[in-house]
Protein backbone atom coordinates (compact mmCIF):
# COMPACT_ATOMS: atom_id res chain seq x y z
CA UNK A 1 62.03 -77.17 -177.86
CA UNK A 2 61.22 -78.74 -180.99
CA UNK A 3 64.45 -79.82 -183.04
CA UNK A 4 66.87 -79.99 -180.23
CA UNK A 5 67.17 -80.71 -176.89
CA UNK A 6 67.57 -78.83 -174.05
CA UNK A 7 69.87 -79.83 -172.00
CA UNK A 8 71.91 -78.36 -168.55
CA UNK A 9 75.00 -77.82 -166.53
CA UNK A 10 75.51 -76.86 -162.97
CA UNK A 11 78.83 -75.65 -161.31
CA UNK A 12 80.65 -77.79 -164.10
CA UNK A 13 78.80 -81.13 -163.56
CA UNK A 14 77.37 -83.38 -166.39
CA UNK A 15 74.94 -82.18 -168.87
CA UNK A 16 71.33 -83.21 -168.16
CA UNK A 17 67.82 -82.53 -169.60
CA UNK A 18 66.72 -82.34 -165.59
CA UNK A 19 66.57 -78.13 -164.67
CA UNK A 20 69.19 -77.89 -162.38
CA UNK A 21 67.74 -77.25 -158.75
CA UNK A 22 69.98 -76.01 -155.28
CA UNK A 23 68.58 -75.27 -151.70
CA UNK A 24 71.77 -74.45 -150.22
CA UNK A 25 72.94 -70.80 -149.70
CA UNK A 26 75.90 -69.84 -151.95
CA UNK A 27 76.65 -68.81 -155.91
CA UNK A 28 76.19 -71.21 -158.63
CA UNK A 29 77.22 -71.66 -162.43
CA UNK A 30 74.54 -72.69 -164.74
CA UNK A 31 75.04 -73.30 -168.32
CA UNK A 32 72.08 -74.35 -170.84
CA UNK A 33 72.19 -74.94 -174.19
CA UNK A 34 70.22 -76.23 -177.15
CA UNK A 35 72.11 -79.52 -178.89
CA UNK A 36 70.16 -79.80 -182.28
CA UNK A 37 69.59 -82.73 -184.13
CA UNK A 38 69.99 -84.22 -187.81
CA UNK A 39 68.27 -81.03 -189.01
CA UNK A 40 69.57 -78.30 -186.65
CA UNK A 41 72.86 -76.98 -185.10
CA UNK A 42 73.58 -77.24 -181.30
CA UNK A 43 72.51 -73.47 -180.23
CA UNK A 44 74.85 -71.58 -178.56
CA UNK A 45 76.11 -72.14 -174.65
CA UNK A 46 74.52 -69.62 -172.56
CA UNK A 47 76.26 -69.34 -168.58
CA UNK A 48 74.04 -67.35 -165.69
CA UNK A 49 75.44 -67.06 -162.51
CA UNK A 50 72.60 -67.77 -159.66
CA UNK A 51 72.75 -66.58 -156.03
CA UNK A 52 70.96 -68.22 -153.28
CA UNK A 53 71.56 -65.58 -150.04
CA UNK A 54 72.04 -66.66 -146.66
CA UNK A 55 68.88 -66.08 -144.38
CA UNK A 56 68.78 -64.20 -141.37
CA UNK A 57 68.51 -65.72 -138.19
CA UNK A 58 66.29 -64.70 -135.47
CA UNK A 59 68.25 -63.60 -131.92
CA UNK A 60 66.72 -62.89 -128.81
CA UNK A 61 69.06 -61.80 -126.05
CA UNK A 62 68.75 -62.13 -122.18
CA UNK A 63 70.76 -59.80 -120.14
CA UNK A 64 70.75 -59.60 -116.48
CA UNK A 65 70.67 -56.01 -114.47
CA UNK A 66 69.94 -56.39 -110.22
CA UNK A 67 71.88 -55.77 -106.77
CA UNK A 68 73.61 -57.77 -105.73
CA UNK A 69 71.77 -61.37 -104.21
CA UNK A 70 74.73 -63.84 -103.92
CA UNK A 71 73.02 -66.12 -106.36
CA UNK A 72 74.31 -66.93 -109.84
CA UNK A 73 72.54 -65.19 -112.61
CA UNK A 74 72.89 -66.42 -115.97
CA UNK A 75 72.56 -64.41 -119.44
CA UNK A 76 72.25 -65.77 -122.91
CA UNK A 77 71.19 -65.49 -126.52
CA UNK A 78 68.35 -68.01 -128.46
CA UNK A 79 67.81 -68.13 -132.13
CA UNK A 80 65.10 -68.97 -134.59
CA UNK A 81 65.36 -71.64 -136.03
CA UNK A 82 67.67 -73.47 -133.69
CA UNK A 83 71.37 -72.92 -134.31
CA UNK A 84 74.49 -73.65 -132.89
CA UNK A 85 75.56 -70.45 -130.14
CA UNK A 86 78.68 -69.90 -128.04
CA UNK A 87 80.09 -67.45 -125.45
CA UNK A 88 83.19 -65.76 -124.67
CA UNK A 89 83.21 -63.81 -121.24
CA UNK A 90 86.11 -60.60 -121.42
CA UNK A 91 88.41 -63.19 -119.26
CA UNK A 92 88.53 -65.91 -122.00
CA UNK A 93 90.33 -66.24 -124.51
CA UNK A 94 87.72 -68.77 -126.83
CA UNK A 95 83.96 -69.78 -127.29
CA UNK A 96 82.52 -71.86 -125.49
CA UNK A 97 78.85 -73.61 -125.49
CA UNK A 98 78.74 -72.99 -121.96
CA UNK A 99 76.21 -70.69 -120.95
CA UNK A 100 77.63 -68.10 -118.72
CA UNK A 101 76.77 -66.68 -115.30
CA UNK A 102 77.64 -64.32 -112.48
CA UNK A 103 77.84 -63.93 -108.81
CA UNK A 104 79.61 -61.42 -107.73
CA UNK A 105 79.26 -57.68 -108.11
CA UNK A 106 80.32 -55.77 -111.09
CA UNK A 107 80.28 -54.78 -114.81
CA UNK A 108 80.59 -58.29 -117.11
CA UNK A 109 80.92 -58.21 -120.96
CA UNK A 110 80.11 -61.30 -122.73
CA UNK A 111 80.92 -61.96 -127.06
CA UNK A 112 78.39 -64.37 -128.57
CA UNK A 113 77.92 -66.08 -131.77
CA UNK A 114 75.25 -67.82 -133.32
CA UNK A 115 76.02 -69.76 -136.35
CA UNK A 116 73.97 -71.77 -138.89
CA UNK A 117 74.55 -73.61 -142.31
CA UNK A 118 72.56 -71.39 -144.73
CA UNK A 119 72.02 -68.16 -142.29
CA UNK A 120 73.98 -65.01 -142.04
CA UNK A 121 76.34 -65.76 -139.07
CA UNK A 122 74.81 -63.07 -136.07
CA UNK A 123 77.50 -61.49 -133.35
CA UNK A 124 76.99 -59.57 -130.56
CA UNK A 125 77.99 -58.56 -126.76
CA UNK A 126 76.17 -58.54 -123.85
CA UNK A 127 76.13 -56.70 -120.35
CA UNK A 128 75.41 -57.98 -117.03
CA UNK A 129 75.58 -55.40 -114.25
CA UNK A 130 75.64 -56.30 -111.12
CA UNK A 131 74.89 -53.36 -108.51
CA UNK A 132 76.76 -53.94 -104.68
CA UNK A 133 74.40 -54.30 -102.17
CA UNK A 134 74.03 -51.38 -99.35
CA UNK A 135 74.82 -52.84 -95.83
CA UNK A 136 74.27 -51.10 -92.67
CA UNK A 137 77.07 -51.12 -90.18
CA UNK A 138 76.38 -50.32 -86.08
CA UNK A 139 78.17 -50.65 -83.34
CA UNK A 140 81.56 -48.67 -83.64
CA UNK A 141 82.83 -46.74 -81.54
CA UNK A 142 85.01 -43.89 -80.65
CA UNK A 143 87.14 -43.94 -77.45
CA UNK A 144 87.62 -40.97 -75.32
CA UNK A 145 91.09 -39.14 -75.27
CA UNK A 146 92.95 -36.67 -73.13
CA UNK A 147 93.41 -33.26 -75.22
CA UNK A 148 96.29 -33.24 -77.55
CA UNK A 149 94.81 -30.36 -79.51
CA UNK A 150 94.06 -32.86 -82.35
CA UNK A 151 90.92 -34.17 -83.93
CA UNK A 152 92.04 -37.60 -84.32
CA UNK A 153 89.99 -40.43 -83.00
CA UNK A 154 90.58 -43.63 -82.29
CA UNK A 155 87.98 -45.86 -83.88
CA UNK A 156 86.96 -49.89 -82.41
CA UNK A 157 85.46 -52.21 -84.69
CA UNK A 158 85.46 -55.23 -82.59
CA UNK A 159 81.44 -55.08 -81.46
CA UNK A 160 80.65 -53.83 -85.86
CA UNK A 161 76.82 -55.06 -86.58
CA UNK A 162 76.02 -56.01 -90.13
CA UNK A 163 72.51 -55.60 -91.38
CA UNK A 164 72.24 -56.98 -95.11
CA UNK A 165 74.51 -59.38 -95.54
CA UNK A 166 73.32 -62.40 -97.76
CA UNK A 167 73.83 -65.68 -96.64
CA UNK A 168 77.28 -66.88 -95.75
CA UNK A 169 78.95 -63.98 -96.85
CA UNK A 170 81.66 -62.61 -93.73
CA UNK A 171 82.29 -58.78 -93.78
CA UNK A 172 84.97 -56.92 -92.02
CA UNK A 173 85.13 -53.07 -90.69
CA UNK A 174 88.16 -50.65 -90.68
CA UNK A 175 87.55 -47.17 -90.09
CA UNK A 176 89.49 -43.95 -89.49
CA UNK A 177 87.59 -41.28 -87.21
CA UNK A 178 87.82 -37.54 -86.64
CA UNK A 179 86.15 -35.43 -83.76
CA UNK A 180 84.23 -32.47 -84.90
CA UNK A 181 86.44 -30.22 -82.70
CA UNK A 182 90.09 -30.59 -81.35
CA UNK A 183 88.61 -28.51 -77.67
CA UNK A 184 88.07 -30.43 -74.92
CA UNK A 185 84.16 -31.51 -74.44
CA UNK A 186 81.50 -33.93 -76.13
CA UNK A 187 82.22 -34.45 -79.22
CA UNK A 188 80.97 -36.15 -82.78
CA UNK A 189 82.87 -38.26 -84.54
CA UNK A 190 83.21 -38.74 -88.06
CA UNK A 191 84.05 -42.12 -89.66
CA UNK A 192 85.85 -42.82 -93.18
């Protein structure tokens, strides 16, 4: 300018001739104005308001779907750029960094949140299903009866054979049988 000078104010600092400058996300007061000299009046005090928006962060999410395996399987979230993410599983009651994980069988609901300085904050839930495994059980039996013109049957469990269990893992059999018939004879049984 040429018979003043030019000189600024941001968010209700001290005046400078230096153009104010901010990198930070949020709303700031500038204020500008022309002070003259011995020939000229100051010019008049002009305010803008200047918004610098929060970015958006980047979120990739890692669920976990399978059968059950008896091994831990762990889901998560990462973000671009690097930011600061915790967990809540349905059982909590807070965040936490810790990353979690599963075992057993069954339907799991887990709260994130990524948060960064300068980035839109980014929420979300995840699901981790985890299917029960089909094992194949041999080796009950039924025991013969006298006729007592029912169809019950009495069921033994003691020799049960399990085929798919994983590792360590102890199963147990109870089951209730029925004959196909109440007459006398050879006769199917049906377990439940």
């Amino acid at each position: 300018t040429s018979g003043g000078t030019l000189k600024y104010q941001l968010n209700g600092g001290d005046w400078t001739t230096e153009i104010p400058t901010a990198k930070d996300a949020g709303t700031y007061t500038v204020k500008y104005k022309v002070v003259g000299d011995d020939n000229y009046n100051d010019g008049i005090e002009t305010t803008e308001k200047v918004t610098i928006a929060k970015a958006d962060l980047s979120v990739t999410e890692s669920t976990y779907r399978g059968t059950y395996d008896g091994k831990s399987h762990e889901v998560g979230v990462s973000a671009s750029p690097s930011a600061t993410i915790t967990y809540k599983k349905s059982t909590d009651d807070k965040f936490t960094s810790a990353v979690p994980s599963f075992r057993d069988a069954g339907t799991y609901t887990v709260e994130y949140k990524v948060v960064k300085d300068n980035y839109n904050t980014v929420t979300g839930t995840l699901t981790v299903v985890i299917d029960k495994k089909t094992v194949k059980v041999s080796g009950i039996t039924a025991n013969g009866k006298t006729y007592d013109g029912t169809t019950n049957a009495t069921v033994n469990c003691d020799n049960a054979v399990f085929d798919g269990i994983i590792g360590n893992d102890k199963l147990t059999v109870t089951a209730n049988g029925t004959f196909d018939s109440k007459d006398a004879g050879e006769r199917t049984v049906t377990l439940d």
